[in-house]
N, C-alpha and C. Protein backbone atom coordinates (compact mmCIF):
# COMPACT_ATOMS: atom_id res chain seq x y z
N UNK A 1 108.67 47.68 9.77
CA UNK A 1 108.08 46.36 9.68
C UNK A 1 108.00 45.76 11.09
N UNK A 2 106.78 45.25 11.20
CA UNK A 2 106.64 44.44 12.50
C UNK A 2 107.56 43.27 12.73
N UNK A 3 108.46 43.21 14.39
CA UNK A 3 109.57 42.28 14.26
C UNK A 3 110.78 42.46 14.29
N UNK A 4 110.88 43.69 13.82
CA UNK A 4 112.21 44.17 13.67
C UNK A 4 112.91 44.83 14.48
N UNK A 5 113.95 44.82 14.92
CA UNK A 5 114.41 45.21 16.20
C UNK A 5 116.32 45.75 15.67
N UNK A 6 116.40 46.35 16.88
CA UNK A 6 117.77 47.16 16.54
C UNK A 6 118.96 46.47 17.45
N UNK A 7 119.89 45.87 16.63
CA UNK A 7 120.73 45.57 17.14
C UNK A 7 121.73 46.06 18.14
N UNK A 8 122.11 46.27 19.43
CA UNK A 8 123.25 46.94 19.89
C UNK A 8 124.50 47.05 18.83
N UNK A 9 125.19 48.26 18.67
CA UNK A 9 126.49 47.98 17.50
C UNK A 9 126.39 48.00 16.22
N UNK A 10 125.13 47.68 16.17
CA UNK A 10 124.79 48.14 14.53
C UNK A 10 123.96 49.32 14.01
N UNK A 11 124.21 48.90 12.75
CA UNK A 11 123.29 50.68 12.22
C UNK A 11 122.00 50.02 11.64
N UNK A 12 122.21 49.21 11.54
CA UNK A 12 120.62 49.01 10.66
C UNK A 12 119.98 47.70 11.22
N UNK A 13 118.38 47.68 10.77
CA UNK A 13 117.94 46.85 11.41
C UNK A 13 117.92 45.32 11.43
N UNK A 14 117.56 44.32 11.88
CA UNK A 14 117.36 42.81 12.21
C UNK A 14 115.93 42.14 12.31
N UNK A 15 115.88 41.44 11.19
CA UNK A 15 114.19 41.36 11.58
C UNK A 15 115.06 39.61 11.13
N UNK A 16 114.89 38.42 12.12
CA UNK A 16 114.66 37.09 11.78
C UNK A 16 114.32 36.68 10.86
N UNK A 17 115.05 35.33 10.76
CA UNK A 17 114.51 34.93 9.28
C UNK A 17 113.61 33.60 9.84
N UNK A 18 113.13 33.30 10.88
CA UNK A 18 112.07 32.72 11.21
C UNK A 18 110.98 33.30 10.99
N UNK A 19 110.83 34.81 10.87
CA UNK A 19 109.83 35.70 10.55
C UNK A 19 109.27 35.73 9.02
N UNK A 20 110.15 35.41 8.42
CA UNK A 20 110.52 35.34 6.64
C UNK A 20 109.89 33.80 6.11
N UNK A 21 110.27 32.94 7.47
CA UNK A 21 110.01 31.25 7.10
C UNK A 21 110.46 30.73 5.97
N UNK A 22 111.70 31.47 5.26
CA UNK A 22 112.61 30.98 4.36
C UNK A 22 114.21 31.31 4.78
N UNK A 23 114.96 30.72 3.94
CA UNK A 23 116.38 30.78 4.20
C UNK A 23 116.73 31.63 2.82
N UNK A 24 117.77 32.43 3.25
CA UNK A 24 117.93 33.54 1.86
C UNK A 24 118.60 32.15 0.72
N UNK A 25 117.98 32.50 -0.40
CA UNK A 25 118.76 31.68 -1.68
C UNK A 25 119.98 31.99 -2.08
N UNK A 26 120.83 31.45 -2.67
CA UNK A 26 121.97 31.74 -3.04
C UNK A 26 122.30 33.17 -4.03
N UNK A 27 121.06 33.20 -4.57
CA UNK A 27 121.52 34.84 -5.12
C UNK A 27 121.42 35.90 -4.26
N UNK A 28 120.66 35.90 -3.07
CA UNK A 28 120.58 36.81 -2.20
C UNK A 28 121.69 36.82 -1.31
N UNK A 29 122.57 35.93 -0.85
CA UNK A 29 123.23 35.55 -0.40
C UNK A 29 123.08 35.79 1.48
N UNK A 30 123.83 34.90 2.28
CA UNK A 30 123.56 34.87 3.34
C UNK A 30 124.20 36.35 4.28
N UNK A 31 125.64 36.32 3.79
CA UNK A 31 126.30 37.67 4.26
C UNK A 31 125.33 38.93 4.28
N UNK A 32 124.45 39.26 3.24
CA UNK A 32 123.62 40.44 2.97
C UNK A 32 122.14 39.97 4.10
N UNK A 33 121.70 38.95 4.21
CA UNK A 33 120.54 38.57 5.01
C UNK A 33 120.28 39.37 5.88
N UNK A 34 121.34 39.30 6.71
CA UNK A 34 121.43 40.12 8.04
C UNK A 34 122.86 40.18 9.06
N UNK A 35 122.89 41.37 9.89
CA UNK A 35 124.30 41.24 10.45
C UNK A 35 124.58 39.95 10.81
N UNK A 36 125.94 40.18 11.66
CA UNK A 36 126.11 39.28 12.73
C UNK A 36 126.18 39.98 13.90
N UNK A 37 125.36 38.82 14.75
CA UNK A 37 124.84 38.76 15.81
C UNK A 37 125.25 37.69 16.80
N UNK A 38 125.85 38.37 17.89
CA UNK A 38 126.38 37.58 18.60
C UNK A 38 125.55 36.45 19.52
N UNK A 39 124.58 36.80 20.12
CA UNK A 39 123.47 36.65 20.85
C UNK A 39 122.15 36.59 20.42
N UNK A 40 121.14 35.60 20.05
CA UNK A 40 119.97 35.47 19.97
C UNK A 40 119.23 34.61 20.93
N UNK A 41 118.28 35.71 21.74
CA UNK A 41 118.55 37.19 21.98
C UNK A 41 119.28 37.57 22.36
N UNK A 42 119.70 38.95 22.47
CA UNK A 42 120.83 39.59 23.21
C UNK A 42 121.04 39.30 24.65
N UNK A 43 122.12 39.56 24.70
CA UNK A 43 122.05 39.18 26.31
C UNK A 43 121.60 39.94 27.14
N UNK A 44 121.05 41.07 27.36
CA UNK A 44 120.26 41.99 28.26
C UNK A 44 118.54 41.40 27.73
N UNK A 45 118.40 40.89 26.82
CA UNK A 45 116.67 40.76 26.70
C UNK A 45 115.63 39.96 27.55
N UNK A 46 114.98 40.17 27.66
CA UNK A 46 113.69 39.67 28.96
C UNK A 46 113.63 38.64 28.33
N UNK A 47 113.77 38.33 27.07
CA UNK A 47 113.51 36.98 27.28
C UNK A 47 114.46 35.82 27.36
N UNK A 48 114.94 36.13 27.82
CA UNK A 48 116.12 35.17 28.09
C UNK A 48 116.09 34.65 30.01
N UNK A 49 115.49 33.49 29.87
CA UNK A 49 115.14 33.24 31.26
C UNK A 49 115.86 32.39 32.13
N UNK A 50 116.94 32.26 32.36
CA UNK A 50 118.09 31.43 33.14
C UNK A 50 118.34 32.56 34.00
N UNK A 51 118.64 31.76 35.42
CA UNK A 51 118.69 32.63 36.46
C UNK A 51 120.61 32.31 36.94
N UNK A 52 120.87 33.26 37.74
CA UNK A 52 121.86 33.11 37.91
C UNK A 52 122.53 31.89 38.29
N UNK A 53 121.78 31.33 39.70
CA UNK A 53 121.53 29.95 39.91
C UNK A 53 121.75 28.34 38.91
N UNK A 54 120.59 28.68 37.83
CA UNK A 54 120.96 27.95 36.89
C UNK A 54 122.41 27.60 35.70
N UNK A 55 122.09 29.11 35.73
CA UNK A 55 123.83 29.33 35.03
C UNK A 55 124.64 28.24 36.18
N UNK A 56 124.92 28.93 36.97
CA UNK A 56 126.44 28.49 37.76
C UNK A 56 126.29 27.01 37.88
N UNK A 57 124.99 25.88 38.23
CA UNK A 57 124.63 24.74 38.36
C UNK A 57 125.10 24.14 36.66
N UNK A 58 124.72 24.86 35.68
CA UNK A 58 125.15 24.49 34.23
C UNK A 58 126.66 24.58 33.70
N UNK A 59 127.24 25.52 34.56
CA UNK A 59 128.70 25.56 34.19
C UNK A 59 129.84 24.45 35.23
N UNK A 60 129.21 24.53 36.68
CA UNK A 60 129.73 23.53 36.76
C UNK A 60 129.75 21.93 36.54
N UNK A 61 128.34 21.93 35.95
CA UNK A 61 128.69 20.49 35.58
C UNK A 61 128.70 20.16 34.42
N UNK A 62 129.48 21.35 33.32
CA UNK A 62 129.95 20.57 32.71
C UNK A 62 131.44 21.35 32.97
N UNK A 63 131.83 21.66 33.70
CA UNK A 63 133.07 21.66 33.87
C UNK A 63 134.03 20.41 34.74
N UNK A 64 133.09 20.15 35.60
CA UNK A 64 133.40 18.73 36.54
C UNK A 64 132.34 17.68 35.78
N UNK A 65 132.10 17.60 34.58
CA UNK A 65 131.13 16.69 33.95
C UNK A 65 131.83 15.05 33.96
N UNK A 66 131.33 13.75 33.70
CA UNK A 66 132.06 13.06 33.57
C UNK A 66 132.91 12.62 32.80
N UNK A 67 133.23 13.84 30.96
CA UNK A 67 134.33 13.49 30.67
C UNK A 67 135.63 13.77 30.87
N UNK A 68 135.65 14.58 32.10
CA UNK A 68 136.56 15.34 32.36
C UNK A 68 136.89 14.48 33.27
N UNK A 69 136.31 13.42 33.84
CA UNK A 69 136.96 12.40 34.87
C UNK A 69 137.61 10.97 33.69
N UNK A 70 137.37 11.10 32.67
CA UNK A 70 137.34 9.99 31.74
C UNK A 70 138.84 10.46 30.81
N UNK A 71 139.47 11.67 30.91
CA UNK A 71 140.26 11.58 30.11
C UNK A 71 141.54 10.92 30.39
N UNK A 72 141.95 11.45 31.85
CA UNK A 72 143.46 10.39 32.35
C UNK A 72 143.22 8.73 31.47
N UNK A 73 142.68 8.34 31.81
CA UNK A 73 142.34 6.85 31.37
C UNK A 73 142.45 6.72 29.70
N UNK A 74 141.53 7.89 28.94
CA UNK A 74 141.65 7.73 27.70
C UNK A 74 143.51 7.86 27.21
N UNK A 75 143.95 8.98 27.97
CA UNK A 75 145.61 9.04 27.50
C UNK A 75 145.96 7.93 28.23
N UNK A 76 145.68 7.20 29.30
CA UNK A 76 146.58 6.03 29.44
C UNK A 76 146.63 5.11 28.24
N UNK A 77 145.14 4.96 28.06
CA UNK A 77 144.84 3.87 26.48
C UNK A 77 145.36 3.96 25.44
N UNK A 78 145.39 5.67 24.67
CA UNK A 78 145.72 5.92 23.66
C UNK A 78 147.30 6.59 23.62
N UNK A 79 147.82 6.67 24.56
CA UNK A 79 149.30 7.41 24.76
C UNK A 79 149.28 8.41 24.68
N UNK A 80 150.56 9.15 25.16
CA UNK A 80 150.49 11.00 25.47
C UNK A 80 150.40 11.34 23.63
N UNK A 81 150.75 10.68 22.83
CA UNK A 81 151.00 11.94 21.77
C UNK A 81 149.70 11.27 20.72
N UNK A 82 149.20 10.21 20.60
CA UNK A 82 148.06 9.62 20.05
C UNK A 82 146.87 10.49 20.90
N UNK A 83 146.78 10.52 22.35
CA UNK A 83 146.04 11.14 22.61
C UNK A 83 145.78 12.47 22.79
N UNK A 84 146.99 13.56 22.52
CA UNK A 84 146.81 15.04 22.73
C UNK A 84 146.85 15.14 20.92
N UNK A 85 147.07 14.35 20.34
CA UNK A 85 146.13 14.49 18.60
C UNK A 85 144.66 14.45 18.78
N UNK A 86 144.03 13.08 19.57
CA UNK A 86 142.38 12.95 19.12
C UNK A 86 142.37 14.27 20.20
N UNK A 87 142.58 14.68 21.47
CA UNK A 87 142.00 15.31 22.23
C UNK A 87 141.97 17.11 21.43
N UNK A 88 143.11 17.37 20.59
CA UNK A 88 143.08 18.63 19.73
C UNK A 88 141.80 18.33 18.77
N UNK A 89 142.02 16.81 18.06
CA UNK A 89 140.93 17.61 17.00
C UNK A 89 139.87 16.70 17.46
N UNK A 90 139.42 16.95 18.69
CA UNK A 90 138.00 16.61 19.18
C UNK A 90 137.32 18.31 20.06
N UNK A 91 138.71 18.83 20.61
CA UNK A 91 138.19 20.28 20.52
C UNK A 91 137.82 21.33 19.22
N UNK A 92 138.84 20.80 18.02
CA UNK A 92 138.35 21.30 17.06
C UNK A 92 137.01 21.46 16.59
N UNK A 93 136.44 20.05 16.38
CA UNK A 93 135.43 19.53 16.09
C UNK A 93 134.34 19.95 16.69
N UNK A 94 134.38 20.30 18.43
CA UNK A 94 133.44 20.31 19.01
C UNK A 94 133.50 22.41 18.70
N UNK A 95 134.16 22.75 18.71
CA UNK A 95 134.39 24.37 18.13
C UNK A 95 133.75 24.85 16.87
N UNK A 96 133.70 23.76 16.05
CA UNK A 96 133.13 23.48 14.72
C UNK A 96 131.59 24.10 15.00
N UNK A 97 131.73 22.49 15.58
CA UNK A 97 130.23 22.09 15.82
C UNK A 97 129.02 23.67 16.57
N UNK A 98 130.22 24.00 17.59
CA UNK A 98 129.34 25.09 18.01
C UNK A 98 128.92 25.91 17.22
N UNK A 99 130.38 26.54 16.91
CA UNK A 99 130.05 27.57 15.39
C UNK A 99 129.11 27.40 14.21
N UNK A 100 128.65 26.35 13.72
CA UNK A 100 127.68 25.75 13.15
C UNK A 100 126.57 26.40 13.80
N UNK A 101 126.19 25.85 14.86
CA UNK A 101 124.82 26.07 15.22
C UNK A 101 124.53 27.25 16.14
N UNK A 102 125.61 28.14 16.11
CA UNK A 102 125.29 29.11 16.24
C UNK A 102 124.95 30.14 15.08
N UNK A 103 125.95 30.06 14.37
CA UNK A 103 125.46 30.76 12.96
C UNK A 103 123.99 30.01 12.40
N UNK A 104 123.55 29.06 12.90
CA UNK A 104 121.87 28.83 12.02
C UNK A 104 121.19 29.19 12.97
N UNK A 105 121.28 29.53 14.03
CA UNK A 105 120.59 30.00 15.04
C UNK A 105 120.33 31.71 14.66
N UNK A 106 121.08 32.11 14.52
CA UNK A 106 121.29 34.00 13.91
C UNK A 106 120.96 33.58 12.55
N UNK A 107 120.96 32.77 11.89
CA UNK A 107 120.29 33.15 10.99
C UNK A 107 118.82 32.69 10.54
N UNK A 108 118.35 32.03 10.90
CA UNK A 108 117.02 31.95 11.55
C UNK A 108 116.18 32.46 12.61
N UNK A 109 117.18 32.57 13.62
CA UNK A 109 116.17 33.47 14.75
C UNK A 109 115.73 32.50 15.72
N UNK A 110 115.93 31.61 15.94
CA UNK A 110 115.86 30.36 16.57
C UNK A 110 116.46 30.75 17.87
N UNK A 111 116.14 30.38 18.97
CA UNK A 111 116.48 30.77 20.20
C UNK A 111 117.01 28.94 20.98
N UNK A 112 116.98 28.31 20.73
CA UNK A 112 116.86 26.77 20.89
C UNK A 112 117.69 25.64 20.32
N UNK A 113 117.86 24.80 20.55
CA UNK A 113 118.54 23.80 19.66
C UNK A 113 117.66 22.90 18.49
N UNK A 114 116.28 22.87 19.46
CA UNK A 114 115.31 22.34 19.16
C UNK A 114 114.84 22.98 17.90
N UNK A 115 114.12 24.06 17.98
CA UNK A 115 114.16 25.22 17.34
C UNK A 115 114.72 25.27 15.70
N UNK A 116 116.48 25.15 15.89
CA UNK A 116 117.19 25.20 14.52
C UNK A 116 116.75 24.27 13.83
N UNK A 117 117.03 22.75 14.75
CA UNK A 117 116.55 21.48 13.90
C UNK A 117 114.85 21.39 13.17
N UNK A 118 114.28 22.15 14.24
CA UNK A 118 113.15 22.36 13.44
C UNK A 118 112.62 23.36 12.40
N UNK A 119 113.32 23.92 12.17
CA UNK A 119 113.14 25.05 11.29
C UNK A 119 114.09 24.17 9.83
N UNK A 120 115.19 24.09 10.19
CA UNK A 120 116.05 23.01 9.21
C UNK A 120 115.88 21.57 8.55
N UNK A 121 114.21 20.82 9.37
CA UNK A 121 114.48 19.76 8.99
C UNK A 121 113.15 19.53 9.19
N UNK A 122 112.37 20.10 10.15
CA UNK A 122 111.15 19.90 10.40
C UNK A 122 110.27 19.89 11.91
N UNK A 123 109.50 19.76 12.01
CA UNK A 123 108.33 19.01 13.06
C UNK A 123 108.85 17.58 13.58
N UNK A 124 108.98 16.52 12.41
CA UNK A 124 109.33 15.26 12.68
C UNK A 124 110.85 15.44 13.52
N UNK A 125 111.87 15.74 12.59
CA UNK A 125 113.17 16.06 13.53
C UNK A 125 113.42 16.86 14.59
N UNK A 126 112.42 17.81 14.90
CA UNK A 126 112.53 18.43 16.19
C UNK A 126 112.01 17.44 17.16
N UNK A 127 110.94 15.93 17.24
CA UNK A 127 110.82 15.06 17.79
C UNK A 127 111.92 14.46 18.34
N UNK A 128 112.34 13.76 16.61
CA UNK A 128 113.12 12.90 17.31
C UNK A 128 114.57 13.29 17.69
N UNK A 129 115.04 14.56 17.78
CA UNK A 129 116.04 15.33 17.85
C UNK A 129 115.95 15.29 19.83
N UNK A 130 114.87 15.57 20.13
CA UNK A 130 114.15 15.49 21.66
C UNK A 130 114.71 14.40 22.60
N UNK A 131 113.86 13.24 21.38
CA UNK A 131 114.17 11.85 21.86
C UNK A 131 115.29 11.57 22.33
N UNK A 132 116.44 12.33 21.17
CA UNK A 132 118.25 11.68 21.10
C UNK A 132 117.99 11.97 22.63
N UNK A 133 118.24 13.14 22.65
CA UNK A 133 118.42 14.10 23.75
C UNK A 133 118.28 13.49 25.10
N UNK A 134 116.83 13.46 25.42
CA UNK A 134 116.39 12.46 26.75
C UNK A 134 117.32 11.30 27.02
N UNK A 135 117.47 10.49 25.61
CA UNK A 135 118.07 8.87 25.91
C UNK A 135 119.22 9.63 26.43
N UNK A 136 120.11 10.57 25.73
CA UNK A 136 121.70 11.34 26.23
C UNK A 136 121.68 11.17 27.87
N UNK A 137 120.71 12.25 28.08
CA UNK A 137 120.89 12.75 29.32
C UNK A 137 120.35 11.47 30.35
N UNK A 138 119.13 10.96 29.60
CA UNK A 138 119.08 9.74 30.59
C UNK A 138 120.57 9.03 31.02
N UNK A 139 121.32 8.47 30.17
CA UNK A 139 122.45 7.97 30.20
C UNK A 139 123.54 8.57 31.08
N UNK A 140 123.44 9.80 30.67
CA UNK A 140 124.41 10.74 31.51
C UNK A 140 123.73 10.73 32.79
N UNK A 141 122.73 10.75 33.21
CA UNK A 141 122.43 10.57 35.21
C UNK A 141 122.87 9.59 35.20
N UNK A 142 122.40 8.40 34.68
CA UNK A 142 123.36 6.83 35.13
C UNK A 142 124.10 7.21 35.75
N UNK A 143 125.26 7.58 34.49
CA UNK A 143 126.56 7.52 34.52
C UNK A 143 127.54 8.25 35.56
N UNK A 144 126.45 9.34 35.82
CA UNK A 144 126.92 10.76 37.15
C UNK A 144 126.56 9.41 38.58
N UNK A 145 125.22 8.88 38.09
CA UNK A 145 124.79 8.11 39.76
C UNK A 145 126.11 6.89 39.68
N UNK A 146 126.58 6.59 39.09
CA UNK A 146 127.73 5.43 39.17
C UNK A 146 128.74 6.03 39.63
N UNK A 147 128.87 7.16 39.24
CA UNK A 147 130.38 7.58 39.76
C UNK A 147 129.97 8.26 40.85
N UNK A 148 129.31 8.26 41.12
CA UNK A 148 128.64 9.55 42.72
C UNK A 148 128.87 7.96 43.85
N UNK A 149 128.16 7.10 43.55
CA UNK A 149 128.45 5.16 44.19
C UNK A 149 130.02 5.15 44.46
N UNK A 150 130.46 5.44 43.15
CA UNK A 150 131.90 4.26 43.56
C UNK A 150 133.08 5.48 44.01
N UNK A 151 132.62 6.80 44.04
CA UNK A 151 133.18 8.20 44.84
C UNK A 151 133.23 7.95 46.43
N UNK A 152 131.95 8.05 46.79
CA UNK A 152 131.04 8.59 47.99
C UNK A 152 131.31 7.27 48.65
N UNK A 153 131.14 5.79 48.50
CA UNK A 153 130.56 4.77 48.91
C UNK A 153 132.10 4.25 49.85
N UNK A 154 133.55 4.36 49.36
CA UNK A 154 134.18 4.42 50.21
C UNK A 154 134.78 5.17 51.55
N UNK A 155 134.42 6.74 50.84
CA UNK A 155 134.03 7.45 52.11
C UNK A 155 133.28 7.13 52.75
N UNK A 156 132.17 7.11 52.57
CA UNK A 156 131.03 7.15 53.77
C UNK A 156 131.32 5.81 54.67
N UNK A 157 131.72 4.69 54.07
CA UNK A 157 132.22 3.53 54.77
C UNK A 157 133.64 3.85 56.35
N UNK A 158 134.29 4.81 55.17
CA UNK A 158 135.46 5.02 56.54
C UNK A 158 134.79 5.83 57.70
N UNK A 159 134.17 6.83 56.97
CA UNK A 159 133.11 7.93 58.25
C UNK A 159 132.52 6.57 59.02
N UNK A 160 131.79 5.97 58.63
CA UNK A 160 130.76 5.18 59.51
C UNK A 160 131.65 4.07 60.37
N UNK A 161 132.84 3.81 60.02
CA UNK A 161 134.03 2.61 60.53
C UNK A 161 134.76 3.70 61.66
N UNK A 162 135.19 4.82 61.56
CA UNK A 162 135.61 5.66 62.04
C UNK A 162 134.68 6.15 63.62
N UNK A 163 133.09 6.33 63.14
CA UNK A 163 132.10 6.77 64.03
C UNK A 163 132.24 5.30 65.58
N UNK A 164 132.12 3.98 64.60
CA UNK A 164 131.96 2.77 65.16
C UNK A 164 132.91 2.37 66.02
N UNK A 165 133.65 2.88 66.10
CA UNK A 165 134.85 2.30 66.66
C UNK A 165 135.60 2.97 67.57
């Protein structure tokens, strides 16, 4: 069948269920649909277009992202043992969350975030799914340009007091 492709590790084949444009029903069940798949696409496939560059620019910021400057403050607010509770089950949650949308991603065939929501909900929600998104990230440059200000802005003051004098 056209589509179908061979998994690394497995014995049998993988054809998407974006290809199908249905979700298996409960008598077919999802386990039988198709393997699991770690990667859609695999990680050696051409189409997968992030360059090394991009990677490393994507990992570090969200590794130095700004909630990682925001948590001292949250445990000052919420206390050491109030806060290493929300901070466990907010990793939970967010572990959840991944696992979620990775499993509808393999099982649709969806390569995207965009993608799942639209296959799951529609045209309309892959819009306004977009929208969230932009306002997010709009917010999040703010929020990077505020703290890059109130970082940088006393340095550069001592450099330039330092040069002056």
């Amino acid at each position: 069948m056209e589509g179908e492709k061979m998994i690394p590790g497995f014995d049998t084949e993988f054809t998407p269920m974006l290809q199908h444009q249905k979700m298996p029903s409960s008598e077919e069940g999802i386990e039988d649909s198709a393997p699991l798949e770690l990667f859609s696409p695999p990680f050696d496939s051409n189409l997968r277009k992030s360059s090394l560059l991009t990677a490393t620019i994507n990992l570090v910021a969200t590794i130095i992202g700004g909630g990682i400057l925001s948590i001292p403050l949250s445990f000052q607010k919420a206390g050491l043992v109030v806060g290493t509770i929300l901070f466990i089950i907010s990793a939970l949650a967010t572990d959840f969350s991944l696992y979620i949308l990775c499993w509808c991603s393999r099982r649709t065939g969806s390569t995207s975030y965009t993608e799942v929501v639209r296959v799951a909900f529609g045209p309309g929600m892959e819009f306004a799914t977009t929208c969230l998104l932009f306002t997010l990230l709009l917010f999040v440059i703010t929020a990077y340009m505020v703290l890059l200000k109130n970082i940088w802005s006393p340095i550069i003051g001592s450099i330039i007091q330092s040069s002056v004098a």
